[in-house]
N, C-alpha and C. Protein backbone atom coordinates (compact mmCIF):
# COMPACT_ATOMS: atom_id res chain seq x y z
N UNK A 1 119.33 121.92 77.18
CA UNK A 1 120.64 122.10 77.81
C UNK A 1 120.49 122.62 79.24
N UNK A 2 121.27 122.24 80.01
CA UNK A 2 121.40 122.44 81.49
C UNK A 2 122.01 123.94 81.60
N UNK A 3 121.64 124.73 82.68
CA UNK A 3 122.05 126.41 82.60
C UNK A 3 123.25 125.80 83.24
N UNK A 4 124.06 126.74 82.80
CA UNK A 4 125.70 126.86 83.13
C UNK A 4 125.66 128.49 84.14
N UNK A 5 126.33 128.28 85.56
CA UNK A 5 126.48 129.23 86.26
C UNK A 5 128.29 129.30 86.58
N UNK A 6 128.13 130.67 86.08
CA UNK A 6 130.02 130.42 86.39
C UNK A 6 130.31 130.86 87.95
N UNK A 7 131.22 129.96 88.14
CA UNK A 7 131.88 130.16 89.93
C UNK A 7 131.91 131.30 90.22
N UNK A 8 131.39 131.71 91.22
CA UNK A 8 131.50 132.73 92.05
C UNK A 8 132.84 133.00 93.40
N UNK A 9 134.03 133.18 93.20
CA UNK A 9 135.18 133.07 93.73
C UNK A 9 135.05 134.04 95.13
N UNK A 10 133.84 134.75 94.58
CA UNK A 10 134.02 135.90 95.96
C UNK A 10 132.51 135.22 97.27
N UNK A 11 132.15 134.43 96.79
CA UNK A 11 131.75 133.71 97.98
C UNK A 11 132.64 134.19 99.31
N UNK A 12 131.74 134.34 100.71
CA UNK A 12 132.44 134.41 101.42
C UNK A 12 132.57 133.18 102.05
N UNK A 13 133.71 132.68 102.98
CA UNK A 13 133.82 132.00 103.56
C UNK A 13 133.15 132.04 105.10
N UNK A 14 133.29 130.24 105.11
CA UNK A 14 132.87 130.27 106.33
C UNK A 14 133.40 129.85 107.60
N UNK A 15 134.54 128.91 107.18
CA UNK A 15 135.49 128.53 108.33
C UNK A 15 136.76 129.20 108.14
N UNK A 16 136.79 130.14 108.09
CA UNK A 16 138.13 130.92 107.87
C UNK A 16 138.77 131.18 109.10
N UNK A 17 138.50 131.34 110.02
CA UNK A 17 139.25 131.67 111.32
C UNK A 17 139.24 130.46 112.49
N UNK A 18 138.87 129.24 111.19
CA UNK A 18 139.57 127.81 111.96
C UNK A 18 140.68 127.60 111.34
N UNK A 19 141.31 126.26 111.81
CA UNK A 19 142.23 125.56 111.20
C UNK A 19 142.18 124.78 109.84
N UNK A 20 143.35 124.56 108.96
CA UNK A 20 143.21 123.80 107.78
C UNK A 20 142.88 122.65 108.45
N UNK A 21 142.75 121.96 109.24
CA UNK A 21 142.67 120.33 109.64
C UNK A 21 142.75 120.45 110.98
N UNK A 22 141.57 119.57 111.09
CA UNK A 22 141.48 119.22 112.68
C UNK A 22 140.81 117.43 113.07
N UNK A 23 141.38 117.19 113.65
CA UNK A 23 141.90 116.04 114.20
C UNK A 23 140.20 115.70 114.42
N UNK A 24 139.45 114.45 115.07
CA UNK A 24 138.73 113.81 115.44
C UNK A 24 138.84 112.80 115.57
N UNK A 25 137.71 111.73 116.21
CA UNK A 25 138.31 110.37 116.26
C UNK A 25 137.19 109.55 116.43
N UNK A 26 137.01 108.63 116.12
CA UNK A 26 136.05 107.25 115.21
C UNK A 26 135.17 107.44 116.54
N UNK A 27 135.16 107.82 117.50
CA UNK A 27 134.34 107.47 118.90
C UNK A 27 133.23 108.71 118.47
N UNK A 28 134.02 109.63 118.19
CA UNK A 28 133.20 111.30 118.22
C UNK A 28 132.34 110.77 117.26
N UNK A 29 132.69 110.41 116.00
CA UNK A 29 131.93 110.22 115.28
C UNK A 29 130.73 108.78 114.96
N UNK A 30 131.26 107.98 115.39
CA UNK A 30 130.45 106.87 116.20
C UNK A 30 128.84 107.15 117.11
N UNK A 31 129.31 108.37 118.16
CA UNK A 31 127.79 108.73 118.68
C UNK A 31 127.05 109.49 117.75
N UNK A 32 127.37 110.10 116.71
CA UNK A 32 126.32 110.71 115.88
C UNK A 32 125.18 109.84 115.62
N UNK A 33 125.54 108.57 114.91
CA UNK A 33 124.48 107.77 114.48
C UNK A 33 123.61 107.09 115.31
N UNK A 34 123.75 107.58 116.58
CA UNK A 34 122.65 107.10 117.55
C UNK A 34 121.84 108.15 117.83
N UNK A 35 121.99 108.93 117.21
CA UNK A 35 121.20 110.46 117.78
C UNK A 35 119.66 110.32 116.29
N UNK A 36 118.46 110.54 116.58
CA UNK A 36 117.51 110.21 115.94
C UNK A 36 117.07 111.35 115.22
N UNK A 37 116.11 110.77 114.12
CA UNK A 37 115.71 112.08 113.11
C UNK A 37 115.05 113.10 114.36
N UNK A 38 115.23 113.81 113.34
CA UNK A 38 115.14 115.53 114.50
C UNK A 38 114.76 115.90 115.48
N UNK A 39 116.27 115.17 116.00
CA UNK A 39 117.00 115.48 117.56
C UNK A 39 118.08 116.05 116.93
N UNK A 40 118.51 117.05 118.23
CA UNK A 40 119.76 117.54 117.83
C UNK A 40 121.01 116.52 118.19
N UNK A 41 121.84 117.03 117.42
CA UNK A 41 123.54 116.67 117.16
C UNK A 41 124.58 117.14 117.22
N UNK A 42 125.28 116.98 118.26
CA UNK A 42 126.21 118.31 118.77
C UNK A 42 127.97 117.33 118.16
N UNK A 43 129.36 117.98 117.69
CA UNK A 43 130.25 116.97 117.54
C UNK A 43 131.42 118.02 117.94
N UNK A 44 132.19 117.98 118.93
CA UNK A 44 132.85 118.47 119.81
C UNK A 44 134.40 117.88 118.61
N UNK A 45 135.32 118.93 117.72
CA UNK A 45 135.70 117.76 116.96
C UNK A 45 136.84 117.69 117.38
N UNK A 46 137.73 118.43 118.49
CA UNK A 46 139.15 118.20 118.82
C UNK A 46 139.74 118.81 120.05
N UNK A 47 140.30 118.39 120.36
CA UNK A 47 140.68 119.05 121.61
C UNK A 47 141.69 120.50 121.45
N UNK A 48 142.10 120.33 120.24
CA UNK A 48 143.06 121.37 120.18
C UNK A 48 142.35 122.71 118.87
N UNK A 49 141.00 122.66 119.07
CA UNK A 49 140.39 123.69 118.43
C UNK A 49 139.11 124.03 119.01
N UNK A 50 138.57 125.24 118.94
CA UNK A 50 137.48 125.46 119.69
C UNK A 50 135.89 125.10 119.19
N UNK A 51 136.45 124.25 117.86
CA UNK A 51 135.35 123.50 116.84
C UNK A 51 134.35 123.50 117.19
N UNK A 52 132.86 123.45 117.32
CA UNK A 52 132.08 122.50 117.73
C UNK A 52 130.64 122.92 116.53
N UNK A 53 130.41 121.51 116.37
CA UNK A 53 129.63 121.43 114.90
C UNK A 53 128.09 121.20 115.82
N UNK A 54 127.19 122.33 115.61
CA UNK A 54 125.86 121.44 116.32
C UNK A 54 124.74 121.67 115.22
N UNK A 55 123.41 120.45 115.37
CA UNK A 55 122.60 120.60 114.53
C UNK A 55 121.53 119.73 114.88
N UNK A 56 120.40 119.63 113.84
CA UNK A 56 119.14 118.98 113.96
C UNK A 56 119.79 117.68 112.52
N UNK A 57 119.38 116.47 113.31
CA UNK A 57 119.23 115.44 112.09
C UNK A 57 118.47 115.36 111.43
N UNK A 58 118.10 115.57 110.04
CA UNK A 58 117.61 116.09 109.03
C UNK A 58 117.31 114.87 108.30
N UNK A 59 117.80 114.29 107.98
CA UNK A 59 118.11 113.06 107.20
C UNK A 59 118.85 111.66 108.04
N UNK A 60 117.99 110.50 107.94
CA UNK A 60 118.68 109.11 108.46
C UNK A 60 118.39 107.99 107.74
N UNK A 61 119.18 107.25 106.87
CA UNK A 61 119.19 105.94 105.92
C UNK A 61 119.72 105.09 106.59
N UNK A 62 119.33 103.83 106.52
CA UNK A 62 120.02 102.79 106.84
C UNK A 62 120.15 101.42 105.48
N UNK A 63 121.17 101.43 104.89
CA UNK A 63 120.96 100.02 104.10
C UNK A 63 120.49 98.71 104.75
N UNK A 64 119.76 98.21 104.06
CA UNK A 64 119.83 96.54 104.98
C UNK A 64 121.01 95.89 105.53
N UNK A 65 120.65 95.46 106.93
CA UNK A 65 121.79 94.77 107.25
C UNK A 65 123.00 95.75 108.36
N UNK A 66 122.71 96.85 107.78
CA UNK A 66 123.32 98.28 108.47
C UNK A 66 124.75 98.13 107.60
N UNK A 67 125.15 97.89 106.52
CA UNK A 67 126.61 97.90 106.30
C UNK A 67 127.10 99.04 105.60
N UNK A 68 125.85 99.91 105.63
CA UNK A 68 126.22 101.86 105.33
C UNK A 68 124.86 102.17 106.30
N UNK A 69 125.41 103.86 107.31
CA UNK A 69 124.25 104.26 107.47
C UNK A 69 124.55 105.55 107.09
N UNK A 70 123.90 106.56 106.71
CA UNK A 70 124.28 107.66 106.42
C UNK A 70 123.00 108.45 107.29
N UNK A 71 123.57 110.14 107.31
CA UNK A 71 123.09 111.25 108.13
C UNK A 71 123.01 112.32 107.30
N UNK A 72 122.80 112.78 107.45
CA UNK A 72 122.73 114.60 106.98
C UNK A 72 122.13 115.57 108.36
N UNK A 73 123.07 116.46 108.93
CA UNK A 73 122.85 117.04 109.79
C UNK A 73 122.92 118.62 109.48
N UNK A 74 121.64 119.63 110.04
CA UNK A 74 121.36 121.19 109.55
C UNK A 74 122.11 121.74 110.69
N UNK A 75 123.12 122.21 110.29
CA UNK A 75 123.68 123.09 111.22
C UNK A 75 122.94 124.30 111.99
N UNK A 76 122.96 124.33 113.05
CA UNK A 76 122.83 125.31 114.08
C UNK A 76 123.45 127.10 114.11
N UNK A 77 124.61 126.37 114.19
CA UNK A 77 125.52 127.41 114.54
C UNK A 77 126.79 127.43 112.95
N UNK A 78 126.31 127.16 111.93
CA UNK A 78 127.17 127.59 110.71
C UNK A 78 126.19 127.82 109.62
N UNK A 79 125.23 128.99 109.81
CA UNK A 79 124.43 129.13 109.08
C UNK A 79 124.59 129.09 107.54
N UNK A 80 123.50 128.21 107.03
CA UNK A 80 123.48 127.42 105.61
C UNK A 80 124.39 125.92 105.90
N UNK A 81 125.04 125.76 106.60
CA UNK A 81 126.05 124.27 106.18
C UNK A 81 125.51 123.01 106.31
N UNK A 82 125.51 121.99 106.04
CA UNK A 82 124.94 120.81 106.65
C UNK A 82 126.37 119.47 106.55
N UNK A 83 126.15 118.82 107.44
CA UNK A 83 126.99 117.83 107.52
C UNK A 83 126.60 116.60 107.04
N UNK A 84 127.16 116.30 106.03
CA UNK A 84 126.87 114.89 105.76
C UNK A 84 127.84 113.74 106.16
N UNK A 85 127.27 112.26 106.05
CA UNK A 85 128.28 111.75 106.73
C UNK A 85 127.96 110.15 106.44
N UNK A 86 128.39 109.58 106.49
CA UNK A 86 128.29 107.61 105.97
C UNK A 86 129.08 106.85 106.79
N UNK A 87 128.78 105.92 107.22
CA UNK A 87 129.41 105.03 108.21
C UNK A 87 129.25 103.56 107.33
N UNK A 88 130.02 102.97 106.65
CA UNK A 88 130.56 101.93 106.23
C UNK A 88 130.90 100.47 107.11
N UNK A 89 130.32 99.73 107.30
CA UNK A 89 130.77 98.55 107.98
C UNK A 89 131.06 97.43 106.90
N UNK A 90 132.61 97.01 106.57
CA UNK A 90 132.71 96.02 105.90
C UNK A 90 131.86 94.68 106.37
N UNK A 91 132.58 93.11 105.72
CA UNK A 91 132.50 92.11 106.00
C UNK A 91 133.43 91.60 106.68
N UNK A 92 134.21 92.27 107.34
CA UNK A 92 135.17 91.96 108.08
C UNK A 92 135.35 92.52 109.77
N UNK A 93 134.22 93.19 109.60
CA UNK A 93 134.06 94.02 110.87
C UNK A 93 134.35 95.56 110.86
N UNK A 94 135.18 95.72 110.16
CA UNK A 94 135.81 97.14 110.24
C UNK A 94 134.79 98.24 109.52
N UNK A 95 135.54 99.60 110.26
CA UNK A 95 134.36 100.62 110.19
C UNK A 95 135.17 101.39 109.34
N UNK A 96 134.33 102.15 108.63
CA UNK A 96 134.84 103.91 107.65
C UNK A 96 134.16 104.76 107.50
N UNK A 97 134.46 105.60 107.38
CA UNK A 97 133.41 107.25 107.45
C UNK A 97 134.08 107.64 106.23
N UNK A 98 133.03 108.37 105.75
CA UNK A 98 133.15 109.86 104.63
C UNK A 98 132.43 110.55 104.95
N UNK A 99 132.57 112.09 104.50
CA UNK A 99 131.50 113.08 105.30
C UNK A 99 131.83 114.23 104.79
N UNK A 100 131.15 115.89 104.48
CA UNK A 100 131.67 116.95 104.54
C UNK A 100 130.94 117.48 104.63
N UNK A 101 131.23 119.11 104.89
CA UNK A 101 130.55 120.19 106.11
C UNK A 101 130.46 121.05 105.01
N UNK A 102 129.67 121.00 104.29
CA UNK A 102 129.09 121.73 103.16
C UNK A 102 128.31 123.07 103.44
N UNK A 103 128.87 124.41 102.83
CA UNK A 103 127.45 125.25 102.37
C UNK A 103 127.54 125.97 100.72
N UNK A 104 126.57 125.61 100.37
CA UNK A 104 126.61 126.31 98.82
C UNK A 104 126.59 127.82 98.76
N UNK A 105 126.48 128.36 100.09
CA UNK A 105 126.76 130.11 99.91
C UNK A 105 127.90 129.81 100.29
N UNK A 106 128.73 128.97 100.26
CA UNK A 106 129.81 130.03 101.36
C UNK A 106 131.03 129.16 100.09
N UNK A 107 132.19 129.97 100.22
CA UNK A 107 133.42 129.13 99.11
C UNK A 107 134.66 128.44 99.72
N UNK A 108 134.06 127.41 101.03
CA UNK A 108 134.94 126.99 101.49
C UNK A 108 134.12 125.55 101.82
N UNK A 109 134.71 124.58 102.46
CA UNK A 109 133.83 123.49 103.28
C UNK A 109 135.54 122.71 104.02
N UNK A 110 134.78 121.33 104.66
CA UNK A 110 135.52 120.72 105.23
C UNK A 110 135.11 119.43 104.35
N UNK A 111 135.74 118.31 104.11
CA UNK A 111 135.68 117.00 103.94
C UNK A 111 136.63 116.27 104.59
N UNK A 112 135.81 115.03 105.06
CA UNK A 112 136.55 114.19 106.35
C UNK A 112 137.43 113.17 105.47
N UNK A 113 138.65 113.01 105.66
CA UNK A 113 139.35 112.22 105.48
C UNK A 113 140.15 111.59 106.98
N UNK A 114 140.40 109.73 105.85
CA UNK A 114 141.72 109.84 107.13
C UNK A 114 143.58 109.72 106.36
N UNK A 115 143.60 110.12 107.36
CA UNK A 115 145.46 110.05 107.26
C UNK A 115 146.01 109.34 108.13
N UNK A 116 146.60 108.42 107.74
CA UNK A 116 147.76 107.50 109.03
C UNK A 116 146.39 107.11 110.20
N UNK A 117 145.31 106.76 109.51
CA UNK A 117 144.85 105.92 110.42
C UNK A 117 144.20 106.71 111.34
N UNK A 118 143.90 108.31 111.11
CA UNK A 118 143.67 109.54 112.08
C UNK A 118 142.53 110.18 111.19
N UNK A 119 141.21 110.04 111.82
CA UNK A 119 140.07 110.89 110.57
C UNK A 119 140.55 112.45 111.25
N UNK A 120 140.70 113.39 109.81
CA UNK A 120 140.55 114.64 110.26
C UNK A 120 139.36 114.98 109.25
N UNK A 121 139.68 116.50 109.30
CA UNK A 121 138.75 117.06 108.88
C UNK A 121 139.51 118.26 107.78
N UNK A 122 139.58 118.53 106.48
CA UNK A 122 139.88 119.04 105.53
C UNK A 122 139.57 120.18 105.40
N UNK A 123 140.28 121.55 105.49
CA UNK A 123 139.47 122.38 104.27
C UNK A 123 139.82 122.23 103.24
N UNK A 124 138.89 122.80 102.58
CA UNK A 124 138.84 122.69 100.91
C UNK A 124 138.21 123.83 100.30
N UNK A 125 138.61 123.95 98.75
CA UNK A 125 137.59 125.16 98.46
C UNK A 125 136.44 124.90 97.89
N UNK A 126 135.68 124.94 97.71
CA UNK A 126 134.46 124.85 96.97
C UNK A 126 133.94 124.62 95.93
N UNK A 127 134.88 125.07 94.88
CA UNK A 127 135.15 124.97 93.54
C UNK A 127 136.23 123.99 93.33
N UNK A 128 136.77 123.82 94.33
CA UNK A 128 137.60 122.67 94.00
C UNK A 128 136.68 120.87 94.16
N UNK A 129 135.66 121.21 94.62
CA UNK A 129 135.32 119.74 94.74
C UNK A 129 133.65 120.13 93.57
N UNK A 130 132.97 120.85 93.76
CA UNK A 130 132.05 121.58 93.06
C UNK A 130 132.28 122.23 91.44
N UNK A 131 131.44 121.80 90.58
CA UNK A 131 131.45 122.20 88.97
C UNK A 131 130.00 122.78 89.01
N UNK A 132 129.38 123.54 88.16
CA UNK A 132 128.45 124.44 87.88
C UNK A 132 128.65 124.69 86.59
C-alpha cells in the first residue's frame, strides 16, 4: 500500500500578496520556448502587476513534428516553485498553452487558463488540485 500523508493546510503561501489573476498574453508566452536548456527564463506576466516569474530551463521536450513542446522552468526568485508549461499546435494551425507555477512547500500555486480568449493566470489552492 502507498503511504497516505494527510494535507497540511498550514503550508505557507507563496503568492499571497499578488493578485487572484493576472492577465498575460500568447506573445509573453510564445518567447519562453525559444529560450534553451539551462539558460535562464525571465516572463514579465502583466502590465498591471509587478509579477515577474524568472528561472533556469530545467526541462525541454519536443514531440515529433513539434505539435506539443513542453518546459519546466526552476524558479529564481519563488523559492521551491517551478513552472511548467505545454504549447499545443493543432492541425489547423492554432496554438494552446497549459501550465502552472507549482511549489509542494508552499499551499497555494497559479494554473494558466484562458478566459474569453485571454490566458491568465489562476490562483488556486493546493489541495484543491493536489491529493496525498
Amino acid at each position: 500500500p502507498a503511504p497516505v500523508h494527510a494535507p497540511d493546510y498550514n503550508n505557507p503561501t507563496l503568492f499571497a500578496g499578488l493578485p487572484e489573476k493576472i492577465r498575460l498574453s500568447a506573445d509573453d508566452l510564445t518567447g519562453l520556448f525559444s529560450t534553451a536548456l539551462g539558460r535562464a527564463a525571465a516572463l514579465q506576466l502583466s502590465d498591471d502587476t509587478r509579477f515577474r516569474f524568472e528561472g533556469e530551463v530545467v526541462s525541454s521536450a519536443n514531440q515529433p513534428g513539434n505539435s506539443t513542446q513542453s518546459l519546466v522552468i526552476r524558479s529564481t526568485n519563488f523559492n521551491g516553485a517551478t513552472f511548467t508549461i505545454s504549447k499545443t499546435t493543432g492541425a489547423n494551425g492554432t496554438v494552446s498553452y497549459r501550465g502552472r507555477i507549482i511549489s509542494f512547500k508552499h499551499g497555494d500555486l497559479y494554473e494558466l487558463q484562458s478566459q474569453n480568449g485571454q490566458y491568465m493566470l489562476v490562483k488556486r489552492n493546493y489541495y484543491d488540485l493536489v491529493n496525498e
